[in-house]
PDB file of N, CA and C in Angstrom:
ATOM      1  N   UNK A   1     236.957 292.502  19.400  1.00  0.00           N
ATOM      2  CA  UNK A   1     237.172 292.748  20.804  1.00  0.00           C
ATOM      3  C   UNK A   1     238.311 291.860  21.319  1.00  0.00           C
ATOM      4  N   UNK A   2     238.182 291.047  21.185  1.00  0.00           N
ATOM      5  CA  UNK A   2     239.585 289.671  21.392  1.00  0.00           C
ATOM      6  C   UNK A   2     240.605 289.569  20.818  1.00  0.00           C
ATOM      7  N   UNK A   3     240.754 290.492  19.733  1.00  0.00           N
ATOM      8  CA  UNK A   3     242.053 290.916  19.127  1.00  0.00           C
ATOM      9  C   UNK A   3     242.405 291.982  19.963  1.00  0.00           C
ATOM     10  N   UNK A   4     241.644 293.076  20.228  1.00  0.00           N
ATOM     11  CA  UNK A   4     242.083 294.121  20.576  1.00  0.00           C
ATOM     12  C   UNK A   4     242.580 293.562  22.298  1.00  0.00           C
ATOM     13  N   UNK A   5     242.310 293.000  22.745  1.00  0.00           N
ATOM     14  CA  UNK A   5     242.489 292.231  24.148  1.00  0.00           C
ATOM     15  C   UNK A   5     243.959 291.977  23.836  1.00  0.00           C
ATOM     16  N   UNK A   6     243.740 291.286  23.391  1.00  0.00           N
ATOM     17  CA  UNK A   6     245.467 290.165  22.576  1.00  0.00           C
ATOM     18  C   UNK A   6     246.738 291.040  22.321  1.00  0.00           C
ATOM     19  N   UNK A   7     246.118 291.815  21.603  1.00  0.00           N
ATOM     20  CA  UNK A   7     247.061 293.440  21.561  1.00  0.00           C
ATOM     21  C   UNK A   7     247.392 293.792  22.640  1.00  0.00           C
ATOM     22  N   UNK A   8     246.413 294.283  23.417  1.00  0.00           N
ATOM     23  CA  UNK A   8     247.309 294.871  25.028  1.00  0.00           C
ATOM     24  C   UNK A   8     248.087 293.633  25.469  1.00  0.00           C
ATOM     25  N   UNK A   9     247.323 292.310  26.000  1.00  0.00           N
ATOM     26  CA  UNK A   9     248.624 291.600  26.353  1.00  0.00           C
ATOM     27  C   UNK A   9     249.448 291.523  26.295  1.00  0.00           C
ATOM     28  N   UNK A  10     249.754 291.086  24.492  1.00  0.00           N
ATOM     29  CA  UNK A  10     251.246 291.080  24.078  1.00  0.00           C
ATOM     30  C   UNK A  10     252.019 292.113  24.352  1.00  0.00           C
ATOM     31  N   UNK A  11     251.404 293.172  24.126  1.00  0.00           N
ATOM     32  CA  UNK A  11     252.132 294.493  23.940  1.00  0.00           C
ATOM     33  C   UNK A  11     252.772 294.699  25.650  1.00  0.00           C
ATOM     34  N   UNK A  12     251.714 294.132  26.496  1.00  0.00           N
ATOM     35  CA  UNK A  12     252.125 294.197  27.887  1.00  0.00           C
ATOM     36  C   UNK A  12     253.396 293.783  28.260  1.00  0.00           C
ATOM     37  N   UNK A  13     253.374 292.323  27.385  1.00  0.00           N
ATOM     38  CA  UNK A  13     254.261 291.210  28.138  1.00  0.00           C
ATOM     39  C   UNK A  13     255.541 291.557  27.038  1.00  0.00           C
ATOM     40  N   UNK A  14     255.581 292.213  25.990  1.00  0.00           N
ATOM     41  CA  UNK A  14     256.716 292.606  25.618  1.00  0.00           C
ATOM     42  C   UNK A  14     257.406 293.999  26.211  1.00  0.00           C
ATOM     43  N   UNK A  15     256.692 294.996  27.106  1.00  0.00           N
ATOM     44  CA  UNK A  15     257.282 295.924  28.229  1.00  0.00           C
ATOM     45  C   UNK A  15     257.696 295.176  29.023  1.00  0.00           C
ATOM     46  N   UNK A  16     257.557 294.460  29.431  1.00  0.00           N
ATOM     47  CA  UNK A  16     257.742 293.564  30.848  1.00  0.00           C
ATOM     48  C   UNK A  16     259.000 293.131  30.464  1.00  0.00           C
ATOM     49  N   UNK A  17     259.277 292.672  29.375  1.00  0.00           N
ATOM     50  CA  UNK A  17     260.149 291.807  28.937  1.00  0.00           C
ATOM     51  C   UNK A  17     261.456 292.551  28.713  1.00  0.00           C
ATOM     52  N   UNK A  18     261.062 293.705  27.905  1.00  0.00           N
ATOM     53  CA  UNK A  18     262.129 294.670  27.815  1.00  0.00           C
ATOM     54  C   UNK A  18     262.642 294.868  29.355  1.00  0.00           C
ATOM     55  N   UNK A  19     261.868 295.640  29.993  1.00  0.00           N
ATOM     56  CA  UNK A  19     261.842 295.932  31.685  1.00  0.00           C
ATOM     57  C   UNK A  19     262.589 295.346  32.080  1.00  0.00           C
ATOM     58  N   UNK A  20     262.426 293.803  32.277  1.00  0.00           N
ATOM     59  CA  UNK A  20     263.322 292.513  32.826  1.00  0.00           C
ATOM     60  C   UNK A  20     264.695 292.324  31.946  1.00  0.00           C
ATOM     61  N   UNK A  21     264.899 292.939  30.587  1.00  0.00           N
ATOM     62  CA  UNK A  21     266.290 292.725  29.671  1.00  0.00           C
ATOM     63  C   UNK A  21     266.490 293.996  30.939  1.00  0.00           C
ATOM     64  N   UNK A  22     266.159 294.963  30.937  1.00  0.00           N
ATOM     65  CA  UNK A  22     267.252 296.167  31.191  1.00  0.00           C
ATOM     66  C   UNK A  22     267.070 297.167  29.949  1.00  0.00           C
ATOM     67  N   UNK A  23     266.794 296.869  29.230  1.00  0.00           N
ATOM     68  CA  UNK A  23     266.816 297.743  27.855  1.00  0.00           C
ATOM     69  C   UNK A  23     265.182 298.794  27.807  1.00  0.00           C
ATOM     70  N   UNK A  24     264.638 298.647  28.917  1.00  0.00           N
ATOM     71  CA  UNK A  24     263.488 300.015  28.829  1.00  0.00           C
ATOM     72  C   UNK A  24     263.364 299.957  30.799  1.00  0.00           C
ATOM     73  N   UNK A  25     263.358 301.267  30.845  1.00  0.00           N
ATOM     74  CA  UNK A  25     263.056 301.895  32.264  1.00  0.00           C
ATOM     75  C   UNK A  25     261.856 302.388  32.295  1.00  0.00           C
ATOM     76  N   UNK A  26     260.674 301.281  33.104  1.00  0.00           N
ATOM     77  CA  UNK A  26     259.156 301.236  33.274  1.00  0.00           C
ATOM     78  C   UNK A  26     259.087 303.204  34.284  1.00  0.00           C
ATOM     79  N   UNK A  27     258.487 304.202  34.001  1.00  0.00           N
ATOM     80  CA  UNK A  27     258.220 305.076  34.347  1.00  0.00           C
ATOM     81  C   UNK A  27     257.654 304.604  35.970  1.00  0.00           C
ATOM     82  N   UNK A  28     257.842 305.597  36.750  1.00  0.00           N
ATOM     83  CA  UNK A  28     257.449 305.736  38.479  1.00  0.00           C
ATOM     84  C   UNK A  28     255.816 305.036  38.767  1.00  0.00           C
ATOM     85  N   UNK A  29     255.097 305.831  39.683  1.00  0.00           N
ATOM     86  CA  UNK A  29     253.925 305.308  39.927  1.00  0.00           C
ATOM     87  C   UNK A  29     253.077 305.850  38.447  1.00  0.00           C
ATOM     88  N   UNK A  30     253.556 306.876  38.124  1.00  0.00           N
ATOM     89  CA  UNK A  30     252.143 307.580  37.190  1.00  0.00           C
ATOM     90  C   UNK A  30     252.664 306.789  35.752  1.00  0.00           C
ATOM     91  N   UNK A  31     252.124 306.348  35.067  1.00  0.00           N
ATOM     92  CA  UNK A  31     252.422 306.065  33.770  1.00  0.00           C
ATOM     93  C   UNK A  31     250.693 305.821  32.879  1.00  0.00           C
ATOM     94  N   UNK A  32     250.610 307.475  32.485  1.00  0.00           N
ATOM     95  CA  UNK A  32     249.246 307.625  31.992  1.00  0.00           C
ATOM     96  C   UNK A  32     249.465 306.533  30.147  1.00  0.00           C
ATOM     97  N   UNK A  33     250.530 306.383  29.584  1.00  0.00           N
ATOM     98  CA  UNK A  33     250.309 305.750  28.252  1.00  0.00           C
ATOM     99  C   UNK A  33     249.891 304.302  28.497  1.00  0.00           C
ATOM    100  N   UNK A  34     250.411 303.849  29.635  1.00  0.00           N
ATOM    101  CA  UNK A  34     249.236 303.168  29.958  1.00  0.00           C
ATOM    102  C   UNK A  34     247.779 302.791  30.236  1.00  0.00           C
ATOM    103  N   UNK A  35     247.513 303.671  30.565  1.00  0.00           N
ATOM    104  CA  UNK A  35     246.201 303.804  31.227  1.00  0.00           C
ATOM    105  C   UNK A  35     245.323 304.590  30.019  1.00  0.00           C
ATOM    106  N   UNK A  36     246.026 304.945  29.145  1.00  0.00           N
ATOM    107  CA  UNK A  36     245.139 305.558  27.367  1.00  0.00           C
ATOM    108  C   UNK A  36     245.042 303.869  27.276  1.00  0.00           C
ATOM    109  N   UNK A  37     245.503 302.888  26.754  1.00  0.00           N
ATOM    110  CA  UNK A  37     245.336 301.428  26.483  1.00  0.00           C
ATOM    111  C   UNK A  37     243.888 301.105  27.382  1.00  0.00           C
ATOM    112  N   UNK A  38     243.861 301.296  28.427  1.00  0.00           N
ATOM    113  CA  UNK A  38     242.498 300.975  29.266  1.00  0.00           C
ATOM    114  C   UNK A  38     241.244 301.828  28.729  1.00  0.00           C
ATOM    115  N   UNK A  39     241.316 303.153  28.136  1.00  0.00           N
ATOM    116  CA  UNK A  39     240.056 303.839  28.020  1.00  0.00           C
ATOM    117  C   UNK A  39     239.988 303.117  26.558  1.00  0.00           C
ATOM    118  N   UNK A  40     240.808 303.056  25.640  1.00  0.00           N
ATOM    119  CA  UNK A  40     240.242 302.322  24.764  1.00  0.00           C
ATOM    120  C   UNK A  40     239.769 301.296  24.824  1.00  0.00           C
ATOM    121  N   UNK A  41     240.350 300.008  25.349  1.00  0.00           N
ATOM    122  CA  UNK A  41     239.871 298.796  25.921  1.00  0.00           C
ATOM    123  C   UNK A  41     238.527 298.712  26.047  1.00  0.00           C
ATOM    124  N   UNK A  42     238.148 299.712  27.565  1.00  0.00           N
ATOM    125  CA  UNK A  42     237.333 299.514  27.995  1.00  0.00           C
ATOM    126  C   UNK A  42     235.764 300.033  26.977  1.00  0.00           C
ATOM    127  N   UNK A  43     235.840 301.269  26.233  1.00  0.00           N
ATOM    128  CA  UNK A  43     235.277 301.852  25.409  1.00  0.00           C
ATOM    129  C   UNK A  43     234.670 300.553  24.409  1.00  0.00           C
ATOM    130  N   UNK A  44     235.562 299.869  23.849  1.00  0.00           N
ATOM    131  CA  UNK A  44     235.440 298.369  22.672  1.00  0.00           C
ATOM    132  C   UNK A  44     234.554 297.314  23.366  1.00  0.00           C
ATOM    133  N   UNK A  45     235.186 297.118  24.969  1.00  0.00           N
ATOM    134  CA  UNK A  45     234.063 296.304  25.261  1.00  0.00           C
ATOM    135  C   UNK A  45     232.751 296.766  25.579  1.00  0.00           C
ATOM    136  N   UNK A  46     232.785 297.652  26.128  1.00  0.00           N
ATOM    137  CA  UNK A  46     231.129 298.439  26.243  1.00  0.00           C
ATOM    138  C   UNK A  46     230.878 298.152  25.249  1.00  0.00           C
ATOM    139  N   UNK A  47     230.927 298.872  24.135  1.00  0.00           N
ATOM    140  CA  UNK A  47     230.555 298.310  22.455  1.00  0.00           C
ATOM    141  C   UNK A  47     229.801 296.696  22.421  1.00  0.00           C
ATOM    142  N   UNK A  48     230.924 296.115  22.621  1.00  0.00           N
ATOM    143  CA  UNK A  48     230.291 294.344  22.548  1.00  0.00           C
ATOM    144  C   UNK A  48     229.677 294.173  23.759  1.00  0.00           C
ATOM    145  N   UNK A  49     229.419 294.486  24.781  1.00  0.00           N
ATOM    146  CA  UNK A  49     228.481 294.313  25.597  1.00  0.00           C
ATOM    147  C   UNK A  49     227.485 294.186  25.107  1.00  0.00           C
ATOM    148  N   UNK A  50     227.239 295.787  24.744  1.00  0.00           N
ATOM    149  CA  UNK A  50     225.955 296.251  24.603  1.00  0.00           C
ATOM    150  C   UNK A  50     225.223 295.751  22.777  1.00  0.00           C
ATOM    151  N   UNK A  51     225.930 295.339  22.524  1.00  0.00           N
ATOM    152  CA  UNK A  51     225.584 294.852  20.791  1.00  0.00           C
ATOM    153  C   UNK A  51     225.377 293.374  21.646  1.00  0.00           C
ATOM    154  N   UNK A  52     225.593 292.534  22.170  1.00  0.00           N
ATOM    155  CA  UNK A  52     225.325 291.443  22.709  1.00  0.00           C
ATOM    156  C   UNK A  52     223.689 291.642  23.302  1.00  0.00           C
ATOM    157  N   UNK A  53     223.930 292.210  24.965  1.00  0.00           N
ATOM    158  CA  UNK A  53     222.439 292.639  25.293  1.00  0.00           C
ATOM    159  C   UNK A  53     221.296 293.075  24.002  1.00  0.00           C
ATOM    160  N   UNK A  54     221.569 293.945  23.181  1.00  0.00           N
ATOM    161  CA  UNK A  54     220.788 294.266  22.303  1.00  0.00           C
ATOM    162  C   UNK A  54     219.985 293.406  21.834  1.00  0.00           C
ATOM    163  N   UNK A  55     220.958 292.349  21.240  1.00  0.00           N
ATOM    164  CA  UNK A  55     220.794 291.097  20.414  1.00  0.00           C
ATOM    165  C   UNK A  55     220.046 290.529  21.076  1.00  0.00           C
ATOM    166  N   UNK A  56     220.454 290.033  22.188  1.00  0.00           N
ATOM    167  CA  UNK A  56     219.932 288.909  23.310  1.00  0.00           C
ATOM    168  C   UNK A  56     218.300 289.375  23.540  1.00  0.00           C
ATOM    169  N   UNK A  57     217.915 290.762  23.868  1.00  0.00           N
ATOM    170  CA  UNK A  57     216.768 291.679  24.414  1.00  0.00           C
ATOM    171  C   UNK A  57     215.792 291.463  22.946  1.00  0.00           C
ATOM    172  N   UNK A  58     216.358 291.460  22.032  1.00  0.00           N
ATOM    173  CA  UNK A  58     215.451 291.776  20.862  1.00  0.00           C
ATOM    174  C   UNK A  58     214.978 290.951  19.917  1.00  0.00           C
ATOM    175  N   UNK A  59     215.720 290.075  20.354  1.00  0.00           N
ATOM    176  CA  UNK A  59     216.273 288.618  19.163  1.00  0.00           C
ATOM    177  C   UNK A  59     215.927 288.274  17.648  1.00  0.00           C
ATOM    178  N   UNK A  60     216.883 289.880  17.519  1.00  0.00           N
ATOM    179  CA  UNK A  60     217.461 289.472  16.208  1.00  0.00           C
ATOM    180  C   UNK A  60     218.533 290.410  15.791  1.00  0.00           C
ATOM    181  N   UNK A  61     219.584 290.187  14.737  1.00  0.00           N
ATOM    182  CA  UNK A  61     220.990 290.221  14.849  1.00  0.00           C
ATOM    183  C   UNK A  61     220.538 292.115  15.102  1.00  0.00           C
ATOM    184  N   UNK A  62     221.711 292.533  15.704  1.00  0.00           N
ATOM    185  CA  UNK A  62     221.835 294.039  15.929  1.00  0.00           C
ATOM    186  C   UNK A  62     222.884 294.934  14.973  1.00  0.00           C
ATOM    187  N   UNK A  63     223.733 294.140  14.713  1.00  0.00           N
ATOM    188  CA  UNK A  63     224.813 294.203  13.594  1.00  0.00           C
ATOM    189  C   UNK A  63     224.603 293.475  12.294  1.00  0.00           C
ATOM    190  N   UNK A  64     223.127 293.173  11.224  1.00  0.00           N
ATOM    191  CA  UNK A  64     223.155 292.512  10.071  1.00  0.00           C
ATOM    192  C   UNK A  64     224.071 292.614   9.269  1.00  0.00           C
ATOM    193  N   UNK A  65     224.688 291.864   8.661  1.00  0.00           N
ATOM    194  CA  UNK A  65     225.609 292.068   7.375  1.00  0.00           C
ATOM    195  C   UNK A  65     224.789 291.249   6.220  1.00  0.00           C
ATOM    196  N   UNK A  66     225.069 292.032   5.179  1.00  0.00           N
ATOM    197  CA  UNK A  66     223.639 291.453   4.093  1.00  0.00           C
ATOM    198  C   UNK A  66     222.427 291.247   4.327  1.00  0.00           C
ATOM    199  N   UNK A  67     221.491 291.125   3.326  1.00  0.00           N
ATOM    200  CA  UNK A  67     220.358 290.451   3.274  1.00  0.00           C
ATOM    201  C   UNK A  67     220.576 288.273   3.672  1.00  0.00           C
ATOM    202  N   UNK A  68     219.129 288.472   3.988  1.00  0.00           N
ATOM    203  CA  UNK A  68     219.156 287.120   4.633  1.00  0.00           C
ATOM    204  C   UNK A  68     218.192 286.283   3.763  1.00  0.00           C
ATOM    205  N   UNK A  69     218.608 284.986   3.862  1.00  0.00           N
ATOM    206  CA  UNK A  69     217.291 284.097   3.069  1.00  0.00           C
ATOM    207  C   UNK A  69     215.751 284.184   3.520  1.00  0.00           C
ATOM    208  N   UNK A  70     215.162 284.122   3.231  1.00  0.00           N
ATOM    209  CA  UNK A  70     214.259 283.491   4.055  1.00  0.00           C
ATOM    210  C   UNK A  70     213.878 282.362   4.759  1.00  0.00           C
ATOM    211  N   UNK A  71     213.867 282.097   6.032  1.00  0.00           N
ATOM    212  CA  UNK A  71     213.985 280.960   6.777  1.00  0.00           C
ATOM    213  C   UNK A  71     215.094 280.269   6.829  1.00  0.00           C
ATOM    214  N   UNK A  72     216.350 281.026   6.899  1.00  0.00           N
ATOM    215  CA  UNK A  72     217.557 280.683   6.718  1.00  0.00           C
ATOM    216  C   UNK A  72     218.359 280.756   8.380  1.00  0.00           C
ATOM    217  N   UNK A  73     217.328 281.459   9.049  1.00  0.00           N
ATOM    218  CA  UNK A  73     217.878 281.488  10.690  1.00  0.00           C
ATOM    219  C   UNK A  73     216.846 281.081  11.481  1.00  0.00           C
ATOM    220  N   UNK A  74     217.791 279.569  11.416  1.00  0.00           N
ATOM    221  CA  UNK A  74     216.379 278.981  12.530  1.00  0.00           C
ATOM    222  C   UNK A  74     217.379 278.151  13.433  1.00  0.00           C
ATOM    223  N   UNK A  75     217.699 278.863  14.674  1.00  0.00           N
ATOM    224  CA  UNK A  75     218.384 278.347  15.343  1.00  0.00           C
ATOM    225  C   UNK A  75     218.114 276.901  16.045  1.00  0.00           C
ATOM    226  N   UNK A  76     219.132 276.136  16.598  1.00  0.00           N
ATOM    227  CA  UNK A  76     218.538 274.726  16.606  1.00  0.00           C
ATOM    228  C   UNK A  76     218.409 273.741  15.997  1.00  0.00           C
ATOM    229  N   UNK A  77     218.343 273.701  15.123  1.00  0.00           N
ATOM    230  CA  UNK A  77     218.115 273.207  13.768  1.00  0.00           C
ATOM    231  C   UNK A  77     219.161 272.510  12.801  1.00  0.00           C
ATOM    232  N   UNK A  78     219.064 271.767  12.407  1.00  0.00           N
ATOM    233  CA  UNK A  78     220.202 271.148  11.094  1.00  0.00           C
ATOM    234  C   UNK A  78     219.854 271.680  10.192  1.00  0.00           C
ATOM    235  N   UNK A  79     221.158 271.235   9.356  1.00  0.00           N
ATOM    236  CA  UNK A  79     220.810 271.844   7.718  1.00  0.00           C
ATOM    237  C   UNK A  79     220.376 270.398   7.079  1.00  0.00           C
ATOM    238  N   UNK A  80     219.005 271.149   6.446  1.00  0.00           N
ATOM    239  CA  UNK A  80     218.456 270.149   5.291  1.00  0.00           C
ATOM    240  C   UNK A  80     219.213 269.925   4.228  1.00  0.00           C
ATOM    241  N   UNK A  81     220.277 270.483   3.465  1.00  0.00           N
ATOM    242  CA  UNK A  81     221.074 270.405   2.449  1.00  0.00           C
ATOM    243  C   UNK A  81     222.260 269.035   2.406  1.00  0.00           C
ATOM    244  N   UNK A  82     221.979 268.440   1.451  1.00  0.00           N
ATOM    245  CA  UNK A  82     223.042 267.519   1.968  1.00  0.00           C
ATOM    246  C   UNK A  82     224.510 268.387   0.801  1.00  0.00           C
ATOM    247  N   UNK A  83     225.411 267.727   1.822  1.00  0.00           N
ATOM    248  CA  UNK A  83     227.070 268.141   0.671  1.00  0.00           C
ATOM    249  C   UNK A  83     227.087 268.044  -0.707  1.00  0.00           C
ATOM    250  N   UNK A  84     227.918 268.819  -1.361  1.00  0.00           N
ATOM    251  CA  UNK A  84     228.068 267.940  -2.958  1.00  0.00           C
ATOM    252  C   UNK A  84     228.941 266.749  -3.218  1.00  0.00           C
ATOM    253  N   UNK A  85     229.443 266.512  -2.235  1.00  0.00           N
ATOM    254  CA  UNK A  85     230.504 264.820  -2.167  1.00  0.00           C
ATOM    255  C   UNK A  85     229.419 264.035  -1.105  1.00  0.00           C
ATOM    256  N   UNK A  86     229.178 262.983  -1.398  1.00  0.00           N
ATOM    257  CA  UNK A  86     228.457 262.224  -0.548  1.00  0.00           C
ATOM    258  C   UNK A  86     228.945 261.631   0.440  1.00  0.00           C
ATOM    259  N   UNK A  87     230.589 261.103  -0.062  1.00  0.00           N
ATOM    260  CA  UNK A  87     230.918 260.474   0.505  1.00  0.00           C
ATOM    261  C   UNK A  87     232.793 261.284   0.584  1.00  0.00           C
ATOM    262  N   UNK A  88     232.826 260.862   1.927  1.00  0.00           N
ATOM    263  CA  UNK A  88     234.344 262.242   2.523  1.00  0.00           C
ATOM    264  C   UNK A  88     234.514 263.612   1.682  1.00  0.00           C
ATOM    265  N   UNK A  89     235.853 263.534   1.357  1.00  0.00           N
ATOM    266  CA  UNK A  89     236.364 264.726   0.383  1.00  0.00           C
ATOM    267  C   UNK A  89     236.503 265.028  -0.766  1.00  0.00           C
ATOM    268  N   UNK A  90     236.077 265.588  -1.382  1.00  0.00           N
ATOM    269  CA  UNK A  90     236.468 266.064  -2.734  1.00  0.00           C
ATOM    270  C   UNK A  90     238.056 265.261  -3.302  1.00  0.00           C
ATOM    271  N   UNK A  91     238.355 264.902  -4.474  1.00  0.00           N
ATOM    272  CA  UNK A  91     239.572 263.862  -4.632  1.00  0.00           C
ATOM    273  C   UNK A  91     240.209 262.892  -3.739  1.00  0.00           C
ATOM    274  N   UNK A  92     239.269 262.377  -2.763  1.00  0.00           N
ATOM    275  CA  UNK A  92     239.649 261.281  -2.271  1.00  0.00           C
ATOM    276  C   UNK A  92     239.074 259.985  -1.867  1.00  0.00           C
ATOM    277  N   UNK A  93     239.572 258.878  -2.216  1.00  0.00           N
ATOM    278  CA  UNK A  93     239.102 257.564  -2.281  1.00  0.00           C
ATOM    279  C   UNK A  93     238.323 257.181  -1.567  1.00  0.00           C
ATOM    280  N   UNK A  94     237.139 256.482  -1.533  1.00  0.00           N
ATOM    281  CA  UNK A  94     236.314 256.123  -0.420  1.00  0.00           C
ATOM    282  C   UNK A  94     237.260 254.873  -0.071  1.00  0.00           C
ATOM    283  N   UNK A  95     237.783 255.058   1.733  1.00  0.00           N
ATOM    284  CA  UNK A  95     238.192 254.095   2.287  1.00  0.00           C
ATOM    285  C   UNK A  95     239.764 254.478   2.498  1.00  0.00           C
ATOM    286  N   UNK A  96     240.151 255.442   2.188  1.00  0.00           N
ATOM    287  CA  UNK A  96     241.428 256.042   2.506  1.00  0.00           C
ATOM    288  C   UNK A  96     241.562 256.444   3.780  1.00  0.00           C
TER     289      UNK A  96
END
């Protein structure tokens, strides 16, 4: 959804830009290829709205990807696992 956002912007602010070179002439009041950019827009966020509410109403994911552990979603919570380096990063000196 926030890509597709990012897309119209840019895409906005590079008409604008042209507009302001001189090198594209922004159409009168009606300019429907614009306004196709909004029904999609708006269509994507309904989408994540409503996959949000879903989620939120039901509480639990609405969109799963894979199988899950068991007791692997326990929100709140730390992970019991400690790292496989104990100490900082992988190849580097303790005290660097």
């Amino acid at each position: 959804m926030h890509g597709t956002w990012g897309a119209f912007w840019i895409g906005y602010g590079v008409l604008w830009g042209f507009a302001a070179a001189g090198a594209y002439t922004l159409p009168g009041v009606r300019f429907p290829e614009l306004g196709l950019w909004f029904v999609a827009l708006a269509a994507i966020t309904f989408a994540g709205a409503a996959v949000a509410f879903f989620e939120g109403t039901l509480r639990r994911p609405v969109l799963p990807v894979g199988k899950r552990a068991q007791g692997s979603h326990r929100p709140a919570r730390w992970h019991s696992t400690r790292s496989s380096t104990p100490v900082g990063m992988p190849g580097v000196r303790v005290g660097q």
